[in-house]
Protein backbone atom coordinates (compact mmCIF):
# COMPACT_ATOMS: atom_id res chain seq x y z
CA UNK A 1 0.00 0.00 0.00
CA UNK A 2 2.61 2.11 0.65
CA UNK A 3 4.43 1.84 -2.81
CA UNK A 4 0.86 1.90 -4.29
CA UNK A 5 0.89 5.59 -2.49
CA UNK A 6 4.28 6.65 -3.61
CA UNK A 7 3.57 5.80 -6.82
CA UNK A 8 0.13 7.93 -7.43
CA UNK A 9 2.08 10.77 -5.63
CA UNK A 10 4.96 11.06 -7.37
CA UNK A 11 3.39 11.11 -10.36
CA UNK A 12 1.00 13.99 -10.20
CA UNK A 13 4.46 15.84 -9.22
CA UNK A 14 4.65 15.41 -4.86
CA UNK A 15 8.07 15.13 -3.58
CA UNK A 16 8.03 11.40 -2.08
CA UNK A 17 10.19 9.50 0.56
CA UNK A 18 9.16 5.94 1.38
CA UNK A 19 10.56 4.79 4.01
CA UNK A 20 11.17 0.99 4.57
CA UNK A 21 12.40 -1.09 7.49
CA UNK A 22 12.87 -4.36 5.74
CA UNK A 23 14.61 -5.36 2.32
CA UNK A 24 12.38 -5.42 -0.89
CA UNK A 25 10.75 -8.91 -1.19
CA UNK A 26 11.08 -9.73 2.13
CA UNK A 27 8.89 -12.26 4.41
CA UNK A 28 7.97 -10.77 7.36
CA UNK A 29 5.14 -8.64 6.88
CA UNK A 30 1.67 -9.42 4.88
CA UNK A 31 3.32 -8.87 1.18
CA UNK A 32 5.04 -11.75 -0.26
CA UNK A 33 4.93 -14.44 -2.21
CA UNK A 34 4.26 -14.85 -6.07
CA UNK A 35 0.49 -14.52 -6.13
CA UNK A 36 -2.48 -13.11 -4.85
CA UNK A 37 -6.57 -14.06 -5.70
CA UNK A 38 -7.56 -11.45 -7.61
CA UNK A 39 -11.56 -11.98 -5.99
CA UNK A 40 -14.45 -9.74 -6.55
CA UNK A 41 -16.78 -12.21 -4.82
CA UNK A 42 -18.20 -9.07 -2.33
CA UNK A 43 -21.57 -7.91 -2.26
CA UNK A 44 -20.98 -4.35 -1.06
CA UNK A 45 -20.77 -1.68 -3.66
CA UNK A 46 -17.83 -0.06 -1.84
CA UNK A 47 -15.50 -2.80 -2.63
CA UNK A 48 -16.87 -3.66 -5.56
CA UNK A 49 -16.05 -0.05 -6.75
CA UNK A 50 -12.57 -0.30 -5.33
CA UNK A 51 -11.98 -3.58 -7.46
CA UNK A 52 -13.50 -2.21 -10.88
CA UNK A 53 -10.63 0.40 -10.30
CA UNK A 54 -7.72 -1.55 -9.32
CA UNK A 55 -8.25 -3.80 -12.13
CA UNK A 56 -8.34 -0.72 -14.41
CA UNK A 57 -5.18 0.27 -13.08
CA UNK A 58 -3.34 -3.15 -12.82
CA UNK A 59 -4.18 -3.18 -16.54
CA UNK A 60 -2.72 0.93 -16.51
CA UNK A 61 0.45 -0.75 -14.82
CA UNK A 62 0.95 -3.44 -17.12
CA UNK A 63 0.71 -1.51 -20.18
CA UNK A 64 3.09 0.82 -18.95
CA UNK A 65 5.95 -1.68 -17.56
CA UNK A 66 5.51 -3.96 -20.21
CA UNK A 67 4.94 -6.98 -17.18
CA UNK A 68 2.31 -9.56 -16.94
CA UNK A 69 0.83 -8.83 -13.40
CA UNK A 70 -2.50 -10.46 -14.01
CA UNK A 71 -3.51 -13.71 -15.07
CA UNK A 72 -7.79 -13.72 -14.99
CA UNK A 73 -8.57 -17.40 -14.93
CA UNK A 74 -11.59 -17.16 -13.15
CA UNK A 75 -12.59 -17.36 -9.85
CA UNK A 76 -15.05 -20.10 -8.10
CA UNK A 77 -17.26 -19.36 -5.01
CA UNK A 78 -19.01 -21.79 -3.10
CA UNK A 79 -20.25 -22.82 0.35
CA UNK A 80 -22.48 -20.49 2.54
CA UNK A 81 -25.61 -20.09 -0.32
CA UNK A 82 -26.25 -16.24 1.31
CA UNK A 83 -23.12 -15.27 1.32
CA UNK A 84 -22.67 -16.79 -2.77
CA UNK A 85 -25.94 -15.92 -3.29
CA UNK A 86 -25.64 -12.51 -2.33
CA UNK A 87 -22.34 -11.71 -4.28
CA UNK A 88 -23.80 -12.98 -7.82
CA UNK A 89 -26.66 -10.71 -6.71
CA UNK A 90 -24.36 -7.40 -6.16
CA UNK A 91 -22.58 -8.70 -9.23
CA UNK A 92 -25.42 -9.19 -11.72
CA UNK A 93 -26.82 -5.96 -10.92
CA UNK A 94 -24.01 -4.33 -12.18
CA UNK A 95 -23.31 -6.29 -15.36
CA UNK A 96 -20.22 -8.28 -14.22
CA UNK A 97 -19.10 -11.43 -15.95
CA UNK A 98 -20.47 -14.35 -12.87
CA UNK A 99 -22.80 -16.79 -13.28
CA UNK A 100 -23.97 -19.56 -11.23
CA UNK A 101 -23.82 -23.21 -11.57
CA UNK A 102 -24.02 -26.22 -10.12
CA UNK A 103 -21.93 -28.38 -7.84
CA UNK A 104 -21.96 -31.24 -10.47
CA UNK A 105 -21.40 -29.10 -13.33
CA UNK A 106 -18.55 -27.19 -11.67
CA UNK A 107 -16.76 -30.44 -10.94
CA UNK A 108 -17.17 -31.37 -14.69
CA UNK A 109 -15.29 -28.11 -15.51
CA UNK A 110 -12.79 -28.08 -13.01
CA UNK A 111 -12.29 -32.32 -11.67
CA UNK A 112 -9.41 -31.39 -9.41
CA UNK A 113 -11.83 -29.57 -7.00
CA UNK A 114 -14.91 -30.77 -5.16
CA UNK A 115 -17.67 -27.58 -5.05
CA UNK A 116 -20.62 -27.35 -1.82
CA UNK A 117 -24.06 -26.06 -3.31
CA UNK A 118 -24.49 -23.19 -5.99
CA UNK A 119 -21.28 -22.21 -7.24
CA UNK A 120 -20.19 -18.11 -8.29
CA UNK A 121 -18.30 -18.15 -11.35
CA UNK A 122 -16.51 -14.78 -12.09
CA UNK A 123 -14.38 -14.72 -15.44
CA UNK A 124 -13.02 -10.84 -14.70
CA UNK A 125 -10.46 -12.81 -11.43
CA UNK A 126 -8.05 -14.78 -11.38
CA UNK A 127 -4.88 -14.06 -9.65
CA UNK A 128 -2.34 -11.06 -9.38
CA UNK A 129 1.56 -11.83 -9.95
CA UNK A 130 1.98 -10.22 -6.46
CA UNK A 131 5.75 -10.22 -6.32
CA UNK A 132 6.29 -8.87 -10.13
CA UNK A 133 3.84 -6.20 -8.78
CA UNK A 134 5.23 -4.64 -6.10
CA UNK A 135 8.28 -4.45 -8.24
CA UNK A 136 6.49 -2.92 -10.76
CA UNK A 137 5.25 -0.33 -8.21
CA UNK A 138 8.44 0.22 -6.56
CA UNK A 139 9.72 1.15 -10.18
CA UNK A 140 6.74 3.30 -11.82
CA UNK A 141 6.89 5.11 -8.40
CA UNK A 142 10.99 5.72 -8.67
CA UNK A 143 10.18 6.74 -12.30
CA UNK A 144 8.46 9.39 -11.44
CA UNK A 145 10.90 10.35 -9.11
CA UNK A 146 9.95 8.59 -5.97
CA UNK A 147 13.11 8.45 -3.20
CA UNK A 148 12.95 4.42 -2.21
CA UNK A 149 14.98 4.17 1.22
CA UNK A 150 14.96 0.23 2.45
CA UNK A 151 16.51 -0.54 6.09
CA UNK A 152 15.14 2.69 7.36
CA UNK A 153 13.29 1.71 10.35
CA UNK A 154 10.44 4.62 12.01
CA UNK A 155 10.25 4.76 15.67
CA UNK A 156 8.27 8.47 15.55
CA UNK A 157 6.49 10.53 13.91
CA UNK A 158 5.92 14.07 15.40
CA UNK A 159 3.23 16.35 14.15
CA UNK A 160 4.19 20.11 14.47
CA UNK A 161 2.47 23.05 13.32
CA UNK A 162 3.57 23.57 9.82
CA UNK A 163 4.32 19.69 9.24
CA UNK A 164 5.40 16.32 10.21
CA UNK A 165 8.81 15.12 11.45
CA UNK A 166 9.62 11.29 10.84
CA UNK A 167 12.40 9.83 13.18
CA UNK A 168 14.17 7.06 13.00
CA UNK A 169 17.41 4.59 12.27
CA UNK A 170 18.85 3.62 8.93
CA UNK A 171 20.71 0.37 7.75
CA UNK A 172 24.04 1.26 9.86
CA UNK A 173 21.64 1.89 12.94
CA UNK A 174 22.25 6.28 12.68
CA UNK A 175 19.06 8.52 13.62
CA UNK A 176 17.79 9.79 10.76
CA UNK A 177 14.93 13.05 10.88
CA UNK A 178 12.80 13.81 8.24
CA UNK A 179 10.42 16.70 8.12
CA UNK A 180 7.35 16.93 5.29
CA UNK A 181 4.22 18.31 4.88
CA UNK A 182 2.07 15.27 6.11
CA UNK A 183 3.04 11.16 6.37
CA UNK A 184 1.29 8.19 5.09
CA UNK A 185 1.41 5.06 7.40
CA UNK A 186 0.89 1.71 5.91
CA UNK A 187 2.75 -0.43 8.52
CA UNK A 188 0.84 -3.29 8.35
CA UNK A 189 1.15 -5.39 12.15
CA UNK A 190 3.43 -2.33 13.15
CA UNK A 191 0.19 -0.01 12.28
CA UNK A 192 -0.81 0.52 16.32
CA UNK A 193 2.94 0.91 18.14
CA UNK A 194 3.69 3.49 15.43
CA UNK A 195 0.54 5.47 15.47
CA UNK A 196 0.00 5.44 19.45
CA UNK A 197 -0.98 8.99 20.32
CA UNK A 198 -1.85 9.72 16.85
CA UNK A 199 -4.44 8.10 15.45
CA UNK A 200 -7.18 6.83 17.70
CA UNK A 201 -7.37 3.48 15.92
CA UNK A 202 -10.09 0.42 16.14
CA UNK A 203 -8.75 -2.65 17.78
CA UNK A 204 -6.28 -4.28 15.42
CA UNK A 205 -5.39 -8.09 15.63
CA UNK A 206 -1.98 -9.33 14.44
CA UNK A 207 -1.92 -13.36 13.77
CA UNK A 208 0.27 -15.06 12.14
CA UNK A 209 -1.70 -16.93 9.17
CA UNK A 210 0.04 -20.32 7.42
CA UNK A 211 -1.77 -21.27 4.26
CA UNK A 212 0.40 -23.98 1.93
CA UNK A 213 1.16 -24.60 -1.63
CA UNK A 214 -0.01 -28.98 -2.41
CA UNK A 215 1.30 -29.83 -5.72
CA UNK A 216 -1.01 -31.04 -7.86
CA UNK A 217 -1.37 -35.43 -8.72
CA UNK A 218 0.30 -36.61 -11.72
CA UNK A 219 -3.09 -36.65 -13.62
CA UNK A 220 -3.55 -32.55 -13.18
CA UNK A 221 0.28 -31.68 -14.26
CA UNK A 222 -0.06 -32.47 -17.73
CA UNK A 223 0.87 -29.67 -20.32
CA UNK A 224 -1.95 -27.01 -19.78
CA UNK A 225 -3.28 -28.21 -16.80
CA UNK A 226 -2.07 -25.19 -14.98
CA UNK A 227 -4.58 -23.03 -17.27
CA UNK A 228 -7.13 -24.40 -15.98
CA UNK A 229 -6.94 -23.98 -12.02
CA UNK A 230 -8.87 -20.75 -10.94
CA UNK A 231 -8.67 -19.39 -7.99
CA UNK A 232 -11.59 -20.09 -5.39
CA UNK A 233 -13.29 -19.28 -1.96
CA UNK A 234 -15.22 -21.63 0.00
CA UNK A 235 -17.38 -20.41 2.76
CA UNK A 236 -18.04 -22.81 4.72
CA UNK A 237 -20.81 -22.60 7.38
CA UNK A 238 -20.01 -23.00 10.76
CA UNK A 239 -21.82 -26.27 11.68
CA UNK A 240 -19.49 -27.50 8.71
CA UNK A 241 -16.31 -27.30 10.75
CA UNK A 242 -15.09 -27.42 14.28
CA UNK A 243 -15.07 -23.55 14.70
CA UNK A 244 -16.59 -20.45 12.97
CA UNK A 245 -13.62 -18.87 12.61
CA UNK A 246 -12.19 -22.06 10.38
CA UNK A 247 -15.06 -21.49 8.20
CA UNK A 248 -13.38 -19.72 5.11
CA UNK A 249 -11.08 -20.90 2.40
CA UNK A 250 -9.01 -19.90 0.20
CA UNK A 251 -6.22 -20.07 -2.61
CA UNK A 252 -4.81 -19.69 -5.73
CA UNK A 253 -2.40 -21.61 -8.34
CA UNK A 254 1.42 -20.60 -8.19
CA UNK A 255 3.31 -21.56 -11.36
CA UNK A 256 5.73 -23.58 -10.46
CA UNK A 257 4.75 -23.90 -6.83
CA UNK A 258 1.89 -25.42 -6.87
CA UNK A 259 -2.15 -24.75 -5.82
CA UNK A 260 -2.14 -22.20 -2.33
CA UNK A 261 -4.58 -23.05 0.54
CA UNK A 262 -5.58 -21.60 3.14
CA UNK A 263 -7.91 -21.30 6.10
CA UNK A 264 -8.46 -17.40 6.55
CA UNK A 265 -7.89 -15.28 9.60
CA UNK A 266 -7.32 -18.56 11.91
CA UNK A 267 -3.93 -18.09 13.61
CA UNK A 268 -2.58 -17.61 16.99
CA UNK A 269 -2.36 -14.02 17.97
CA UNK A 270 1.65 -12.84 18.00
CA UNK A 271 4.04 -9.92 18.15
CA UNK A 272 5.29 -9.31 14.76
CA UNK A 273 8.70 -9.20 15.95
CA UNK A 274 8.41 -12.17 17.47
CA UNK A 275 7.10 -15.03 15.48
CA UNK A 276 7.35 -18.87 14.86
CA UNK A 277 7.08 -18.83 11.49
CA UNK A 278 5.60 -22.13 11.48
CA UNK A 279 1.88 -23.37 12.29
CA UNK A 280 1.07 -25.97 15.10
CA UNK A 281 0.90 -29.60 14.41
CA UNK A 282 -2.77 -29.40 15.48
CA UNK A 283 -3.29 -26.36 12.41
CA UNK A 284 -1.19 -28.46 9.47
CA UNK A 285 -3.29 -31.73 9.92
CA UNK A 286 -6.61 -29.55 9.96
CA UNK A 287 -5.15 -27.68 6.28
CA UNK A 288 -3.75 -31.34 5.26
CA UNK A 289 -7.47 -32.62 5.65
CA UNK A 290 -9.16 -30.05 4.38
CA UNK A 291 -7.28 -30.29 0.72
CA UNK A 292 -7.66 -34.44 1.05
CA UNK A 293 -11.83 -34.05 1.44
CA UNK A 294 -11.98 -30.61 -1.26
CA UNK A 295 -9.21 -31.33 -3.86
CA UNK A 296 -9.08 -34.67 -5.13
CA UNK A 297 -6.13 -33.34 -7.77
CA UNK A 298 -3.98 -31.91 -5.56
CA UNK A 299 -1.47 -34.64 -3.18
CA UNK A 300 -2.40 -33.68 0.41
CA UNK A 301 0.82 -34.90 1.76
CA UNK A 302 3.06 -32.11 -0.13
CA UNK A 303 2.59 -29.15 1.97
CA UNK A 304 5.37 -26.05 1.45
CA UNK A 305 3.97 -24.00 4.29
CA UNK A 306 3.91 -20.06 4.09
CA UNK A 307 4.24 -17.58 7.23
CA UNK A 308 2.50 -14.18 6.65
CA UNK A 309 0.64 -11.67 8.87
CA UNK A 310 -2.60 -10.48 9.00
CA UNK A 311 -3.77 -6.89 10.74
CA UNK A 312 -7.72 -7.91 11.52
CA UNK A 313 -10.33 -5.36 12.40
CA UNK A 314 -13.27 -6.97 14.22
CA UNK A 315 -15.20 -6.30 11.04
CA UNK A 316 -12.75 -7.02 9.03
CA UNK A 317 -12.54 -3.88 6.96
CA UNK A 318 -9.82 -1.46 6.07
CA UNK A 319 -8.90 1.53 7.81
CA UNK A 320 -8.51 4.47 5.61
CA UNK A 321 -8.55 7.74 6.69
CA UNK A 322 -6.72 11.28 7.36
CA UNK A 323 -5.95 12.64 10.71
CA UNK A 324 -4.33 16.20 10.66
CA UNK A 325 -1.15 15.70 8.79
CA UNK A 326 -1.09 11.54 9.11
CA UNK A 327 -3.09 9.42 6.53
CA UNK A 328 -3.58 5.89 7.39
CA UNK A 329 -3.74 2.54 6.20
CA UNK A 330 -4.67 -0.53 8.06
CA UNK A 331 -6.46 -3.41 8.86
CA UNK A 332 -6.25 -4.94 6.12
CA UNK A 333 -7.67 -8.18 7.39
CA UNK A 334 -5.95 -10.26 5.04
CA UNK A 335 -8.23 -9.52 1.83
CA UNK A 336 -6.38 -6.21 0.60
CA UNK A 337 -3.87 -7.13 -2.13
CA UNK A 338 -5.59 -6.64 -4.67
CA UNK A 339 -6.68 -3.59 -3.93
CA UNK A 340 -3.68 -2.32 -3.85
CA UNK A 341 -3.30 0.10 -6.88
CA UNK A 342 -6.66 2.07 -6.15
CA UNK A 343 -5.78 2.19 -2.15
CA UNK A 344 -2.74 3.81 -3.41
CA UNK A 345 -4.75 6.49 -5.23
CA UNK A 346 -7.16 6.84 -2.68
CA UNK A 347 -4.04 7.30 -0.06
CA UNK A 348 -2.90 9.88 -2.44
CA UNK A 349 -6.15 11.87 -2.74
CA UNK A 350 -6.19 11.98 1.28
CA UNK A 351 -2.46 13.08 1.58
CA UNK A 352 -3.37 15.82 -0.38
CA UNK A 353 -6.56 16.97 0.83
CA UNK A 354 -8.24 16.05 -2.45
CA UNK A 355 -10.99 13.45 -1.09
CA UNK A 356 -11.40 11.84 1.86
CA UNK A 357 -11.59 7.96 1.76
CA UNK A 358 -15.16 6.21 1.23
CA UNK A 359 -17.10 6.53 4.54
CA UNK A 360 -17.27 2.75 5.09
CA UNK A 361 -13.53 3.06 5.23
CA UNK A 362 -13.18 6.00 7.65
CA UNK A 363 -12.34 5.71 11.24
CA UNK A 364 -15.97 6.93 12.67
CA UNK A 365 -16.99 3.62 10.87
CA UNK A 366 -15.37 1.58 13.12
């Protein structure tokens, strides 16, 4: 979110710094890894309007880097019928490209995958080339003549009356002090130490979330059997597993990696700096049985476990908002890639006192 910021400001001619306390690519935050779903299964408008223009501008940002960042090989919904339901609904109404279909008739299309009532079909998803993305960012935003400083890590920022002063360490440990005309903080699990005092934020819960890439049975690796993998949620009601909070599932195919799956916004509550990186036994049997019962093309016993972080709001929608001279982002709640491009925009408008975010976004929301 943060390059997705630099980017829109720098080029409508703002003077940028982004300041980063971690090497590009790295794995300790919410951002990494080769792909992302690319879902428009929602049924409010407000995200649906936020998708329509992030895939305008992923399309923007392709064109202009020359890099394939999207790949839209549809996306399958099934599970809780209100919540699919509802979606094709919001979708319909405004002329998307879903349809429903059957369980049986979904497994005919896509026999590596086992479907639970109706089933959403959108053809405008697919998955995002996350990593190639944020590179992509990180260079249309240096373009235009954004300053890119990695290893600088924040441990203030000071309002004053004519601007904002940004303290902190670079990569041989020296202070550093920065002063602009306003900051934008996109911390992700470091959102509530940094903006103590600041912002008066809603409750924010880190976890640490460990979805897995299963390589797919001999039978589905054929050539061109990758095409056909979309990317899929299943909702899953909560008399269907052992807690509520197991009830949702996702993934996504990874050339070369295999087919990502994962329970969302299940994991132990941590410090950010001070992680396992690696799920309980209890947590890898649950995800190892879950892919046995749903994917009958994918080997269950071939787990490459991921470690990521999530920044949950009890809602579980983002925080976007101005506050005097700071604009936030946060809570991202683990469904925010791909709106990356358009948060950056919207980021940008606050910053500069064009627009203030969508009121389902703003703080008195929360």
């Amino acid at each position: 979110m943060g390059l997705a910021a630099a980017w829109q400001l720098a080029r409508r001619g703002q003077r940028v710094v982004l300041l980063e306390r971690f090497e590009p690519g790295h794995s300790r935050g919410a951002s990494h890894g080769a792909t992302r779903n690319m879902n428009n299964a929602y049924e409010e408008p407000h995200y649906l309007d936020l998708y329509d223009e992030a895939l305008d501008l992923w399309r923007e940002l392709e064109e202009t880097s020359g890099e394939r960042l999207l790949t839209l090989c549809g996306l399958v919904t099934h599970g809780d019928p209100v919540h699919v339901r509802g979606a094709y609904e919001a979708l319909a109404a405004r002329g998307a490209a879903a349809e429903l279909i059957g369980a049986d008739e979904a497994a005919s299309r896509w026999p590596g995958m086992r479907f639970d009532g109706e089933v959403l079909v959108n053809r405008d998803a697919g998955r995002i080339h996350a990593a190639t993305a944020l590179q992509v960012l990180a260079a249309q935003a240096a373009r235009h003549g954004a300053d890119l400083r990695h290893g600088h890590r924040v441990t203030a920022i000071e309002p004053f009356e004519h601007g904002i002063a940004v303290r902190g360490t670079d990569p041989s440990g020296d202070p550093f002090r920065l002063v602009a005309a306003g900051a934008v903080v996109a911390a992700g699990a470091w959102s509530r130490p940094l903006l103590d005092g600041l912002v008066d934020l809603p409750r924010l819960t880190v976890t640490e979330e460990h979805p897995a890439h299963f390589q797919p049975l001999p039978s589905f690796t054929e050539p061109g059997a990758e095409d056909w993998w979309p990317s899929f949620n299943h909702f899953r009601s909560a008399e269907a597993s052992e807690s509520a909070r197991t009830g949702a599932v996702y993934g996504m195919l990874t050339p070369g990696e295999g087919v990502k799956v994962g329970f969302h916004a299940v994991g132990d509550e941590v410090d950010p700096d001070d992680r396992r990186f690696r799920a309980s036994d209890i947590s890898r049997a649950a995800l190892r049985d879950y892919v046995a019962e749903w994917f009958p093309g994918l080997d269950p016993d071939t787990a490459a476990e991921i470690s990521c972080t999530y920044a949950s709001t009890d809602s579980g929608d983002f925080v976007l908002d101005r506050v005097g001279r700071v604009t936030v982002a946060a809570g991202f709640s683990g469904h925010g890639f791909k709106f990356t491009p358009a948060i950056g925009r919207v980021l940008a408008d606050a910053a500069t006192g064009r627009a203030f975010p969508p009121d389902p976004f703003r703080l008195a929301a929360h």
